[in-house]
C-alpha atoms as a PDB file:
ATOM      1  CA  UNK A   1      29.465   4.201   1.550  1.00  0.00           C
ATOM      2  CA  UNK A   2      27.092   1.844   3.215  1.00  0.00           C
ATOM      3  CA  UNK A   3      26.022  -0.474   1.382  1.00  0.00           C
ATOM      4  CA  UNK A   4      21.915  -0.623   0.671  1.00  0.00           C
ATOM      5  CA  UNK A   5      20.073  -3.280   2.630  1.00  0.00           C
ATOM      6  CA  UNK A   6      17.942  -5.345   0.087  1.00  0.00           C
ATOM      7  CA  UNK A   7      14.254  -5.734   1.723  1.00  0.00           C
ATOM      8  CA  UNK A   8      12.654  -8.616  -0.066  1.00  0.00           C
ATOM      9  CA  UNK A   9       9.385  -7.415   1.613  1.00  0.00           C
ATOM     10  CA  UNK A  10       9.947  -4.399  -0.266  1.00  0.00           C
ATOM     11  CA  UNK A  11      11.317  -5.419  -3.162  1.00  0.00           C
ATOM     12  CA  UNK A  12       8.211  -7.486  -4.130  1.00  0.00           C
ATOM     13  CA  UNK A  13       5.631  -4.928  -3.057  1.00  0.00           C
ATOM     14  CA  UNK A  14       7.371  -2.825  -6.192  1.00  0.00           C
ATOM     15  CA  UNK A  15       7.048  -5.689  -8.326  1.00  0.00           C
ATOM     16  CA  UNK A  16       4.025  -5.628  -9.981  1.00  0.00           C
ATOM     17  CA  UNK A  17       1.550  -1.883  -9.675  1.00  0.00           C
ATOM     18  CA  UNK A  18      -0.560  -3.304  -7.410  1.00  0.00           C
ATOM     19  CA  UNK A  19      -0.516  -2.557  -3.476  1.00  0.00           C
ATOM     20  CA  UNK A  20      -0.475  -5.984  -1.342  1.00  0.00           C
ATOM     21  CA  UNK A  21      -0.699  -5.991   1.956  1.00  0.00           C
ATOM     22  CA  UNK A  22       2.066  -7.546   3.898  1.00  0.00           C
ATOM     23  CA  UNK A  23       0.333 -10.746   4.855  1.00  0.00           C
ATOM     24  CA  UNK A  24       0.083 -11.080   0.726  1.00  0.00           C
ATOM     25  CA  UNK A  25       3.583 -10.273   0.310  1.00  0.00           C
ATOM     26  CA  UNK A  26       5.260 -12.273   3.079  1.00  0.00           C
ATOM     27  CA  UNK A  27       3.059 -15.307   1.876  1.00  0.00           C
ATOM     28  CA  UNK A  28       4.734 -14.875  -1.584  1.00  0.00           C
ATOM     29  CA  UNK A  29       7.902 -14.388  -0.009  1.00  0.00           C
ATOM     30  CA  UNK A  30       7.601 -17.824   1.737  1.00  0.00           C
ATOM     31  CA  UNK A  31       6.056 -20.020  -0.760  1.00  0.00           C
ATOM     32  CA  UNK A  32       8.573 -18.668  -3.446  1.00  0.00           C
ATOM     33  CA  UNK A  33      11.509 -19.255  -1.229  1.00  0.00           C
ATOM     34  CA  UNK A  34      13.352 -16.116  -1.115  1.00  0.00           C
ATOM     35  CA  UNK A  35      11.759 -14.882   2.233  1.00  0.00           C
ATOM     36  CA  UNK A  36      15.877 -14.959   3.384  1.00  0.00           C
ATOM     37  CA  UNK A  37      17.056 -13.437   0.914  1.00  0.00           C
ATOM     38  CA  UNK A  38      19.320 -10.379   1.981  1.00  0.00           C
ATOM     39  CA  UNK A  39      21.046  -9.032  -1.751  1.00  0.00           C
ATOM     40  CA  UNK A  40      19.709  -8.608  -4.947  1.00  0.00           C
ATOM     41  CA  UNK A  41      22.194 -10.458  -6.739  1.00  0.00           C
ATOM     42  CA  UNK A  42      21.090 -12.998  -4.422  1.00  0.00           C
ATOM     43  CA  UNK A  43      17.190 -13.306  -6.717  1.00  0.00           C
ATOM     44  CA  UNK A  44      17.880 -15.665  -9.968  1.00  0.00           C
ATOM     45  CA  UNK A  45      15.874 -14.437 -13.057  1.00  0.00           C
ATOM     46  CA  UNK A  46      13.252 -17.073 -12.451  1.00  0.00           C
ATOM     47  CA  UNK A  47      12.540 -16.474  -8.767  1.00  0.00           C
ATOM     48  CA  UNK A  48      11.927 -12.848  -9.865  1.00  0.00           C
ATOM     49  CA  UNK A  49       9.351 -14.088 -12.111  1.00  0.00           C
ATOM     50  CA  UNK A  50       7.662 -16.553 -10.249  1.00  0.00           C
ATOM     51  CA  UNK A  51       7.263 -14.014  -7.012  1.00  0.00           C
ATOM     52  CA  UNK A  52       5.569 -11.873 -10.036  1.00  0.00           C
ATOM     53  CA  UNK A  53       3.806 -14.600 -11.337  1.00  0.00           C
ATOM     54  CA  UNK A  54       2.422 -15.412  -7.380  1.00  0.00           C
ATOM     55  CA  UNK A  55       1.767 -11.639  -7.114  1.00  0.00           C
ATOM     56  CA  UNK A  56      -0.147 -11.519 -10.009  1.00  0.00           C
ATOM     57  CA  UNK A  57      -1.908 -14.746  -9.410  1.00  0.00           C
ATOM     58  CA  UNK A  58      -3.501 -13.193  -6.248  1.00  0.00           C
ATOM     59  CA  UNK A  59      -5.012 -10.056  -8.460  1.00  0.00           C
ATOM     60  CA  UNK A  60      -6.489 -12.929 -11.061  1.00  0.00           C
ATOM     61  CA  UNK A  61      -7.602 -15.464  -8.937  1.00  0.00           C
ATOM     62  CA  UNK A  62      -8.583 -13.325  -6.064  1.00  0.00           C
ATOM     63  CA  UNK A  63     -11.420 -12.224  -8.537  1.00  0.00           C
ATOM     64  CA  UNK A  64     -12.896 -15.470  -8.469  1.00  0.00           C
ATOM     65  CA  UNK A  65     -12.997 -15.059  -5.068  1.00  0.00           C
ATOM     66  CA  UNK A  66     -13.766 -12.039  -3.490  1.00  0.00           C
ATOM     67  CA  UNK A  67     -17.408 -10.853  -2.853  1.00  0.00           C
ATOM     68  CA  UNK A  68     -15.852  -7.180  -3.470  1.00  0.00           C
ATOM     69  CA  UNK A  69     -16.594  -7.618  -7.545  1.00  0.00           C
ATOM     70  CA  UNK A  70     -19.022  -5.800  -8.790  1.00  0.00           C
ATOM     71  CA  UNK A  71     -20.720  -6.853 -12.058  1.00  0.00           C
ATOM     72  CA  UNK A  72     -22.146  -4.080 -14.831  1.00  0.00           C
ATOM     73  CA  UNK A  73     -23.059  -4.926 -18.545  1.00  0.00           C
ATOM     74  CA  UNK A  74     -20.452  -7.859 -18.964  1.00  0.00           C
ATOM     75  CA  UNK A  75     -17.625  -5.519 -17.600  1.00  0.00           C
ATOM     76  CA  UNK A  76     -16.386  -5.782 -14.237  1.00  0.00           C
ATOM     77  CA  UNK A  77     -14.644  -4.304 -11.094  1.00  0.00           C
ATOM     78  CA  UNK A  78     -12.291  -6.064  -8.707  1.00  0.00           C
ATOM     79  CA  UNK A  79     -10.972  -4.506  -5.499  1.00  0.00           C
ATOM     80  CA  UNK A  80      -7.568  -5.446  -4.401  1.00  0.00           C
ATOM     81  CA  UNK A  81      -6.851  -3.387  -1.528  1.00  0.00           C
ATOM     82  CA  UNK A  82      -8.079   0.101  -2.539  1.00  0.00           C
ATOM     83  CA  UNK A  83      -7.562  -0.714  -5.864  1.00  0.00           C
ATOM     84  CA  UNK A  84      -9.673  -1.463  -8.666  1.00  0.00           C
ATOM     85  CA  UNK A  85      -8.938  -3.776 -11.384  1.00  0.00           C
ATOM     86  CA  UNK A  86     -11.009  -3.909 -14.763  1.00  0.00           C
ATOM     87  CA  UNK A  87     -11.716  -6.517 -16.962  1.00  0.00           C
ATOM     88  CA  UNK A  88      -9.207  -5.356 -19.531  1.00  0.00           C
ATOM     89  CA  UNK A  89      -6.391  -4.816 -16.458  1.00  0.00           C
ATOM     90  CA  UNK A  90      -7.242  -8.435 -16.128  1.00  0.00           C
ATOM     91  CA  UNK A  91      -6.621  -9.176 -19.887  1.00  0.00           C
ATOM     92  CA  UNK A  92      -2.927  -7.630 -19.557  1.00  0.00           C
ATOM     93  CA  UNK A  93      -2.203 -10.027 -15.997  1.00  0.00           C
ATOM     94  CA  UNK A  94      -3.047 -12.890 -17.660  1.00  0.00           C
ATOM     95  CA  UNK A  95      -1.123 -12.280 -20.588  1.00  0.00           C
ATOM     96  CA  UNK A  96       1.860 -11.398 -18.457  1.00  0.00           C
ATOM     97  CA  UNK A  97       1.275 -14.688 -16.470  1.00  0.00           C
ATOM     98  CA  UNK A  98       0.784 -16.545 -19.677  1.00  0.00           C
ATOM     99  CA  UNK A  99       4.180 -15.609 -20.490  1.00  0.00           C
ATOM    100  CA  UNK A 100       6.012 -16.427 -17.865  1.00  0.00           C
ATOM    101  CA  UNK A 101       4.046 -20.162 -17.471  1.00  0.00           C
ATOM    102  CA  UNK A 102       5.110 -20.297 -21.236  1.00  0.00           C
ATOM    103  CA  UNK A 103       8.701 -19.555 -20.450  1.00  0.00           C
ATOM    104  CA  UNK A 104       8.835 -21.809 -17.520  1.00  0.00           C
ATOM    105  CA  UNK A 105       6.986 -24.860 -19.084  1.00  0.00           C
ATOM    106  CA  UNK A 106       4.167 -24.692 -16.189  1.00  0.00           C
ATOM    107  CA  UNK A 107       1.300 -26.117 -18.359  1.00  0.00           C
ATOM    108  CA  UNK A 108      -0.875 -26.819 -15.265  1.00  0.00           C
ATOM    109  CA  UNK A 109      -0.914 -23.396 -13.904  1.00  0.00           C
ATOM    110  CA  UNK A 110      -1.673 -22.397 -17.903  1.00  0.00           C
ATOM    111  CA  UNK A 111      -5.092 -24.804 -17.540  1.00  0.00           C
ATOM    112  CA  UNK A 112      -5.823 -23.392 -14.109  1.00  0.00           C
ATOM    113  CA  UNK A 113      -5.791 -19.941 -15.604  1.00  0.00           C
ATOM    114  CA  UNK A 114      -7.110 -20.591 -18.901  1.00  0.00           C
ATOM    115  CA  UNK A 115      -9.897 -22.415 -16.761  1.00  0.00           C
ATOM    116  CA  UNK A 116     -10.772 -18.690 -15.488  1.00  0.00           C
ATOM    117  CA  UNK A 117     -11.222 -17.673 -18.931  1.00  0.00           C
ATOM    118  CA  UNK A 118     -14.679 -18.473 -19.038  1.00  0.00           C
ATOM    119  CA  UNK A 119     -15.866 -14.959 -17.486  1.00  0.00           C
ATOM    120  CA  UNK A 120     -17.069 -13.626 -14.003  1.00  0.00           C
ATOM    121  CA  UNK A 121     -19.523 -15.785 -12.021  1.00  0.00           C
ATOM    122  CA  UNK A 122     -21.092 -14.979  -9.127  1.00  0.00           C
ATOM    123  CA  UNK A 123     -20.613 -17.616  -7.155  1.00  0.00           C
ATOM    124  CA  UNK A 124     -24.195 -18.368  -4.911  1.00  0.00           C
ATOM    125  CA  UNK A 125     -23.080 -19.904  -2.113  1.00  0.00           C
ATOM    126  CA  UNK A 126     -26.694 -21.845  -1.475  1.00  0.00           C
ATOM    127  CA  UNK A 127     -25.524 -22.939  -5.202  1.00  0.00           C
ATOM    128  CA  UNK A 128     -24.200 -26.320  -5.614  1.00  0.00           C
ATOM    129  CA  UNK A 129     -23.343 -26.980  -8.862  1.00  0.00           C
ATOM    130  CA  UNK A 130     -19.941 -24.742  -9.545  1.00  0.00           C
END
């Protein structure tokens, strides 16, 4: 039998239920060193979580960024892709990066994220003080 390629490419776009685009996932691919990586057995535990954790980190901090939110009574909507993510889909990401910071001991990327805890601003751009 031949044996299955392993497409990291792939493999991370079925990580997490979001749809990245391939610029996303190649970035992640890179910047969590496994961009090479040709068999599963290949992926340690930890680099499985922190391509999740960079995955994820897109959806969550990508809402602070993109001018594709829309605001509506204190809920909100966040386009990734074709996708929309709700406040309460936001809840669950940060709870799943929460745990894998925790795991990992990564107490500044806790702050950063527990920095974004403070709600949805628009961000004005002729605004200076943010």
């Amino acid at each position: 039998a031949m044996a299955q390629t392993f497409n990291i490419i792939e493999f991370l776009s079925g990580l997490t239920n979001f749809i990245f685009d391939k610029a996303v996932l190649n970035r992640v691919a890179l910047d969590n060193e496994v961009a090479d990586i040709k068999e599963y057995s290949e992926l340690t535990e930890e680099k499985r979580d922190m391509c999740k954790a960079s995955l994820l980190e897109t959806v969550v901090f990508g809402a602070y960024q993109t001018a594709s939110t829309t605001s509506e009574h204190g809920s909100y909507k966040l386009s990734v892709g074709a996708q929309t993510v709700t406040s309460k889909m936001l809840e669950s990401i940060k709870s799943e990066l929460r745990r894998i910071y925790k795991k990992y001991g990564l107490d500044e990327k806790m702050e950063a994220l527990d920095e974004t805890d403070g709600g949805l601003k628009w961000i004005n751009e002729n605004d200076t003080d943010y």
